[in-house]
N, C-alpha and C. Protein backbone atom coordinates (compact mmCIF):
# COMPACT_ATOMS: atom_id res chain seq x y z
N UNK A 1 -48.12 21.91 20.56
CA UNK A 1 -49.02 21.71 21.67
C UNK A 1 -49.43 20.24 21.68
N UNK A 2 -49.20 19.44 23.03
CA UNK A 2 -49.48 18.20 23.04
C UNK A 2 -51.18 18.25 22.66
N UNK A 3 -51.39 17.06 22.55
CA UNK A 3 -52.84 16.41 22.22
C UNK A 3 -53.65 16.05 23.89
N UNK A 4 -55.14 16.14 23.80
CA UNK A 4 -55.52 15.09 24.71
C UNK A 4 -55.29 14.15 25.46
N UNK A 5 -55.47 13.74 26.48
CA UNK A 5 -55.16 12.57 27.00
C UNK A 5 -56.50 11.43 26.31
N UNK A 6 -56.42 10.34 25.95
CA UNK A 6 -58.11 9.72 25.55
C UNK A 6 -58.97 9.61 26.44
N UNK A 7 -60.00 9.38 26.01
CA UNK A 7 -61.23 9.18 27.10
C UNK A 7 -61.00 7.77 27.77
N UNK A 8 -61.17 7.49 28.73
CA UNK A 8 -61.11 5.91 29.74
C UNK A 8 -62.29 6.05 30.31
N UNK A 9 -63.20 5.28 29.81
CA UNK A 9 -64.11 5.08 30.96
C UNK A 9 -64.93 3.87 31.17
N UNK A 10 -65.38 3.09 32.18
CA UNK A 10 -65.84 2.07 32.15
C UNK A 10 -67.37 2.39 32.81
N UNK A 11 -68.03 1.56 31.26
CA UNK A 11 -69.43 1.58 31.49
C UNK A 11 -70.38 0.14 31.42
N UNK A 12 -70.85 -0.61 32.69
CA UNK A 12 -71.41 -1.59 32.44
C UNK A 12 -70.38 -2.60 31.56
N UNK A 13 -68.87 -3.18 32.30
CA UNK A 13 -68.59 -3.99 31.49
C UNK A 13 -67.53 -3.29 30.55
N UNK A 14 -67.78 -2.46 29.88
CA UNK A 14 -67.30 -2.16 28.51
C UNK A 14 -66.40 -0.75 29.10
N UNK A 15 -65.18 -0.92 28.37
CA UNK A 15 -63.92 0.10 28.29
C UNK A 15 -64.73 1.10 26.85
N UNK A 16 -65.16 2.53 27.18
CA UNK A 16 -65.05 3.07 26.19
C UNK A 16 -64.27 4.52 26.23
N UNK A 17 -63.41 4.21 24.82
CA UNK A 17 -62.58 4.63 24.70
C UNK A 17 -62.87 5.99 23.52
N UNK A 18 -62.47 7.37 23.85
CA UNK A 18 -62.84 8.37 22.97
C UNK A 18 -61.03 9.01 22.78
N UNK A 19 -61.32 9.43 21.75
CA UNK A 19 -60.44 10.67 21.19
C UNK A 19 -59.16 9.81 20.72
N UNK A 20 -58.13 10.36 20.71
CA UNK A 20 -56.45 9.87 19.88
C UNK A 20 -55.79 8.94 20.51
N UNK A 21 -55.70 7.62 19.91
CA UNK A 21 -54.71 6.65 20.95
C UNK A 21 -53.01 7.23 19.97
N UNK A 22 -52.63 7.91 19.89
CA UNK A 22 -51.46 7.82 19.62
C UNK A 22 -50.31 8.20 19.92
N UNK A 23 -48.80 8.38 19.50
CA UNK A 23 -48.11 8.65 20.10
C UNK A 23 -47.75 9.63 21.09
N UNK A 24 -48.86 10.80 20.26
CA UNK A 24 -49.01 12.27 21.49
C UNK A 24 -49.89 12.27 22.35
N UNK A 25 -50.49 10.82 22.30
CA UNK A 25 -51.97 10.63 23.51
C UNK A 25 -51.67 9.88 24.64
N UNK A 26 -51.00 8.85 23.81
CA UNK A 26 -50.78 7.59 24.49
C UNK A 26 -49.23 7.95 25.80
N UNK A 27 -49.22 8.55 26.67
CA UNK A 27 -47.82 8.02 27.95
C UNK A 27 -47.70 7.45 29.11
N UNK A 28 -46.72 7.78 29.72
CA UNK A 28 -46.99 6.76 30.79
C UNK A 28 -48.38 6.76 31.82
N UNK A 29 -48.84 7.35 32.13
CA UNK A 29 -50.18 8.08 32.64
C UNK A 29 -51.01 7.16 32.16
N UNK A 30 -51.75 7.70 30.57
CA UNK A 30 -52.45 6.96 30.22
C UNK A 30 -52.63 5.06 30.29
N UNK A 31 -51.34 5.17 29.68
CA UNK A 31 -51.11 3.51 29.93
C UNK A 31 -51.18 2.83 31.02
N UNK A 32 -50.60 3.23 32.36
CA UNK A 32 -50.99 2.41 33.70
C UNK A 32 -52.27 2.81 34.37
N UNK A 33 -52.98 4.10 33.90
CA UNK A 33 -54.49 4.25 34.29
C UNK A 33 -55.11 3.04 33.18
N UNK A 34 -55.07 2.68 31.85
CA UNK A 34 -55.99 1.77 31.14
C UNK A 34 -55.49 0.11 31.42
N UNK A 35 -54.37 0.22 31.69
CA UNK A 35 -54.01 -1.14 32.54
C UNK A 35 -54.61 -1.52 33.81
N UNK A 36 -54.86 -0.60 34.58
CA UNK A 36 -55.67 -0.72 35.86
C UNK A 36 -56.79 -0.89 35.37
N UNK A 37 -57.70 -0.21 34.73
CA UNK A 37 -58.80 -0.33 34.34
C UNK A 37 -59.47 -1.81 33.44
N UNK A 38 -58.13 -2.03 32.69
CA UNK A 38 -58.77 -3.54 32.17
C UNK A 38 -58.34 -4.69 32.96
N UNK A 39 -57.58 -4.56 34.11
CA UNK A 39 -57.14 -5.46 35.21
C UNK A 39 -58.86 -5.62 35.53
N UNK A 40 -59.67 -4.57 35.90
CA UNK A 40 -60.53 -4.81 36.29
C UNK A 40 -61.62 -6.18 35.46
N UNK A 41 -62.01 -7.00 36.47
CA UNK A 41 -62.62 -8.48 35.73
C UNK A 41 -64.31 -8.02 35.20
N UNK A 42 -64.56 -6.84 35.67
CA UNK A 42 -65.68 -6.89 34.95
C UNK A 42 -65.46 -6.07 33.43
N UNK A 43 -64.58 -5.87 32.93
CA UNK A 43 -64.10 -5.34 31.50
C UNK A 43 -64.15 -6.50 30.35
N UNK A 44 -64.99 -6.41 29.82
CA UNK A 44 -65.35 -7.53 28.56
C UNK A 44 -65.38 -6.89 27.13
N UNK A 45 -65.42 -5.87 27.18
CA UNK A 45 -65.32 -5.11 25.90
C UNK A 45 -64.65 -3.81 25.55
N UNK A 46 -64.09 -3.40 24.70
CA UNK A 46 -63.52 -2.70 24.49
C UNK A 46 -64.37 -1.40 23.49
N UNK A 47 -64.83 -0.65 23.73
CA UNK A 47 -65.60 -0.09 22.51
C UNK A 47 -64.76 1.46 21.94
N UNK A 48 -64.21 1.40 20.72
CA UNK A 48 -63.35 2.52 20.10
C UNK A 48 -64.15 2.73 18.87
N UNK A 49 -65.30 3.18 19.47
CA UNK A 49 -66.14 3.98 18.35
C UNK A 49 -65.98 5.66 18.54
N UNK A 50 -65.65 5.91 19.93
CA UNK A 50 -65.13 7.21 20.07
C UNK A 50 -63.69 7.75 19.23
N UNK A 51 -62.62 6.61 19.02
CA UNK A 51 -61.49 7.19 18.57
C UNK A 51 -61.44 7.88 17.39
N UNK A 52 -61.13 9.00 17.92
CA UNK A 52 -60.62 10.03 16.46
C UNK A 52 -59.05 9.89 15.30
N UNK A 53 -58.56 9.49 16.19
CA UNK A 53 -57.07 8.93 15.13
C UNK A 53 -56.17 7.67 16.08
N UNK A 54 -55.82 6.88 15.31
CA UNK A 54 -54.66 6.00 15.80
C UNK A 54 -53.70 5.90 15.22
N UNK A 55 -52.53 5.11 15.82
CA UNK A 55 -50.97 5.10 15.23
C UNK A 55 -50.98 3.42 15.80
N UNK A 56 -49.41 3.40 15.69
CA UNK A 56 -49.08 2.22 16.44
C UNK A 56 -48.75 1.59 17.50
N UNK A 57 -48.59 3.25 18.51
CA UNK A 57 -49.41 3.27 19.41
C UNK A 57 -50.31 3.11 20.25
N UNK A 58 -51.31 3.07 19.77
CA UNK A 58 -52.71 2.52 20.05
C UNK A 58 -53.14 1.11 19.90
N UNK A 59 -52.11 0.76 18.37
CA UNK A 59 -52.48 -0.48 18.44
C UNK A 59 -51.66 -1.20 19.56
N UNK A 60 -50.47 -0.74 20.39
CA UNK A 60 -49.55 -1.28 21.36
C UNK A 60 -50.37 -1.20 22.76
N UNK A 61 -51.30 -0.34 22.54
CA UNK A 61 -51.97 -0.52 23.95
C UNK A 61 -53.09 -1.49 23.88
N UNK A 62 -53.72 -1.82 22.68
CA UNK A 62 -54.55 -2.76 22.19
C UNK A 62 -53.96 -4.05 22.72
N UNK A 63 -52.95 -4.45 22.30
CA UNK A 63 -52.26 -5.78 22.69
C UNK A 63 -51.67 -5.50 23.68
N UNK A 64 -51.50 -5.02 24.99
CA UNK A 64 -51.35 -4.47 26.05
C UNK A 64 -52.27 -4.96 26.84
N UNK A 65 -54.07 -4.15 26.55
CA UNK A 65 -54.92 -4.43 27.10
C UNK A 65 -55.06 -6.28 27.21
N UNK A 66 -55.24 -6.30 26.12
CA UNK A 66 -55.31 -8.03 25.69
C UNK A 66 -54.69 -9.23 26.73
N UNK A 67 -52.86 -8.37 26.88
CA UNK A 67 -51.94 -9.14 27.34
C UNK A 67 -52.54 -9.25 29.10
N UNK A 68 -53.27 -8.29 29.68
CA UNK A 68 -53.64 -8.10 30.83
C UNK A 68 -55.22 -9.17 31.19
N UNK A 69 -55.78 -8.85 29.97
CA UNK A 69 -56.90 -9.43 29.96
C UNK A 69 -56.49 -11.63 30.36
N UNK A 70 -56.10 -11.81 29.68
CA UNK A 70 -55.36 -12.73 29.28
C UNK A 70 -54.89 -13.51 30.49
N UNK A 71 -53.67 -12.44 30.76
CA UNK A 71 -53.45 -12.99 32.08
C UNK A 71 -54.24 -13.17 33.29
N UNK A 72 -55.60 -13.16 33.42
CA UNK A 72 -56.59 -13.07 34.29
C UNK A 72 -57.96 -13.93 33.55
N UNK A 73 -57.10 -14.51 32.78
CA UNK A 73 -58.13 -15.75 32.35
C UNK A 73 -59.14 -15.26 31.46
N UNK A 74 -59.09 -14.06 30.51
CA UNK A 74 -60.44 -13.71 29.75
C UNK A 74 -59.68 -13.11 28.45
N UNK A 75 -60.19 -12.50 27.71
CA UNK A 75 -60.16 -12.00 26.81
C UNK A 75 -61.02 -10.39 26.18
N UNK A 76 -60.79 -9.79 25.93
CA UNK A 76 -61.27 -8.65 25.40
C UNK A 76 -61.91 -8.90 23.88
N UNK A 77 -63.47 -8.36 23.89
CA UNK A 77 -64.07 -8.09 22.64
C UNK A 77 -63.93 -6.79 22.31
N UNK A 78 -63.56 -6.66 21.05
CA UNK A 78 -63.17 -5.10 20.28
C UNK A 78 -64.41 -4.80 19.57
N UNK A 79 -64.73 -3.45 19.99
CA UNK A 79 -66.27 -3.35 19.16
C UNK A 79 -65.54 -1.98 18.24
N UNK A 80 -66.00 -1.84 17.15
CA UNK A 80 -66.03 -0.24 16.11
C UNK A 80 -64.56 -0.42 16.34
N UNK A 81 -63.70 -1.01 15.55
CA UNK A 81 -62.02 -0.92 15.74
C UNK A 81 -61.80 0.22 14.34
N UNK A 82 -61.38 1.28 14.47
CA UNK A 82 -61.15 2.10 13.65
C UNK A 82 -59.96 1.39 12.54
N UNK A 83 -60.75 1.80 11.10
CA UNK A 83 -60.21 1.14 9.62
C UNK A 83 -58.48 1.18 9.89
N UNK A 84 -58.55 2.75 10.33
CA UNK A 84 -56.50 2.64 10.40
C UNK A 84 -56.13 1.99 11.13
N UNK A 85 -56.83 1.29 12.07
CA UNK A 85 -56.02 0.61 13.30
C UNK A 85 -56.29 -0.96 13.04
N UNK A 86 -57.26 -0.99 12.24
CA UNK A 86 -57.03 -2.26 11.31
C UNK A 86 -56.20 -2.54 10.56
N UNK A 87 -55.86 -1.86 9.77
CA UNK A 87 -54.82 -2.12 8.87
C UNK A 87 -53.85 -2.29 9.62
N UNK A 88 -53.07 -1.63 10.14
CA UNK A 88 -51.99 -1.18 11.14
C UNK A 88 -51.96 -3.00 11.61
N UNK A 89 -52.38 -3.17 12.30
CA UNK A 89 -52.90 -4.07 12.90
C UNK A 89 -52.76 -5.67 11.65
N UNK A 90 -53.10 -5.58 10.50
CA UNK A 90 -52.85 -6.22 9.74
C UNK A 90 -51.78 -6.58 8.42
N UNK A 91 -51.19 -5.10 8.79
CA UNK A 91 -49.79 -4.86 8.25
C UNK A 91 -49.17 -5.36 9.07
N UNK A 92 -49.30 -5.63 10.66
CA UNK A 92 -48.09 -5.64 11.79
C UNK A 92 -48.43 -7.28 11.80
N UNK A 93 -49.09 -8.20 11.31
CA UNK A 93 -49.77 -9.52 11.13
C UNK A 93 -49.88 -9.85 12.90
N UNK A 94 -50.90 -8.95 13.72
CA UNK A 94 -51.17 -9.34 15.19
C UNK A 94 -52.48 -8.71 15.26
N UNK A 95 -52.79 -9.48 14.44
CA UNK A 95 -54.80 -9.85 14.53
C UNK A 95 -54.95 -10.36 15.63
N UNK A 96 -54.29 -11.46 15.69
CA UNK A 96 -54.95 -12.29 16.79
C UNK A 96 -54.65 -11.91 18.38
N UNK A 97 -53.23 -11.08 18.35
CA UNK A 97 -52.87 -10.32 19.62
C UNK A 97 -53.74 -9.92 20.31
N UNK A 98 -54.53 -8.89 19.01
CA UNK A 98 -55.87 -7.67 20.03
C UNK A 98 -57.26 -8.74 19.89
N UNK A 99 -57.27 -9.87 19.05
CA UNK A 99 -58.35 -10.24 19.30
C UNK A 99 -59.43 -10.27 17.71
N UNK A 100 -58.79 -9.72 16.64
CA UNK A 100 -59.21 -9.59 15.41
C UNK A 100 -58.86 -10.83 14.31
N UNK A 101 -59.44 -10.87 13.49
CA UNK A 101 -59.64 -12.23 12.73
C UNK A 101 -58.24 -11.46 11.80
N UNK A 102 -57.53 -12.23 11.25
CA UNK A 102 -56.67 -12.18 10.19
C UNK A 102 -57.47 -11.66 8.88
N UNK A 103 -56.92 -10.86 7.85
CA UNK A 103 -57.74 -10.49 6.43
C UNK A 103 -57.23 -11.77 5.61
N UNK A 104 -58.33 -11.91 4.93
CA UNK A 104 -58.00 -12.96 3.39
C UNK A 104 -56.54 -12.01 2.85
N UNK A 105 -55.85 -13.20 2.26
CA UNK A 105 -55.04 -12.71 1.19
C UNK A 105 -54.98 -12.26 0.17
């Protein structure tokens, strides 16, 4: 049985994001609804204090969001980035993609 679709919702500014960014969450659906949504210029933050699990997946829509942000002259702040999607994220050495500081060595 597939998973959830995640939560998308924009509140004051901020993308918050609930439930599984991952491979059984994350398809085409999801992805061009959260692309539209961070196209939008009032999106300044990203908040994934809701997420319940990530993959690499999630972190691909992370640098996704970013890549959109970006192209529209701004940048995305990541608030509560879940520990696995840190790592992930720092195993894949694209900190700076989503917007996260690199770890000490």
């Amino acid at each position: 049985m597939a998973s959830a679709d995640p939560g998308l919702v924009v509140r004051d500014g901020t993308l918050v994001v609930t439930g599984a960014l991952t491979f059984s969450t994350v398809d085409a659906a999801v992805y061009e609804r959260s692309r539209a949504l961070v196209g939008d210029a009032h999106v300044q933050v990203v908040d994934l204090s809701g997420v319940s699990a990530a993959d690499s997946a999630g972190l691909a829509l992370l640098i996704e969001w970013q890549s959109v942000a970006r192209a529209s002259g701004r940048s995305l702040a990541l608030r509560s980035v879940p520990v696995g999607l840190r790592a992930i994220a720092d195993i894949s050495d694209v900190e700076q993609l989503i917007g996260m500081e690199a770890s000490a060595p």
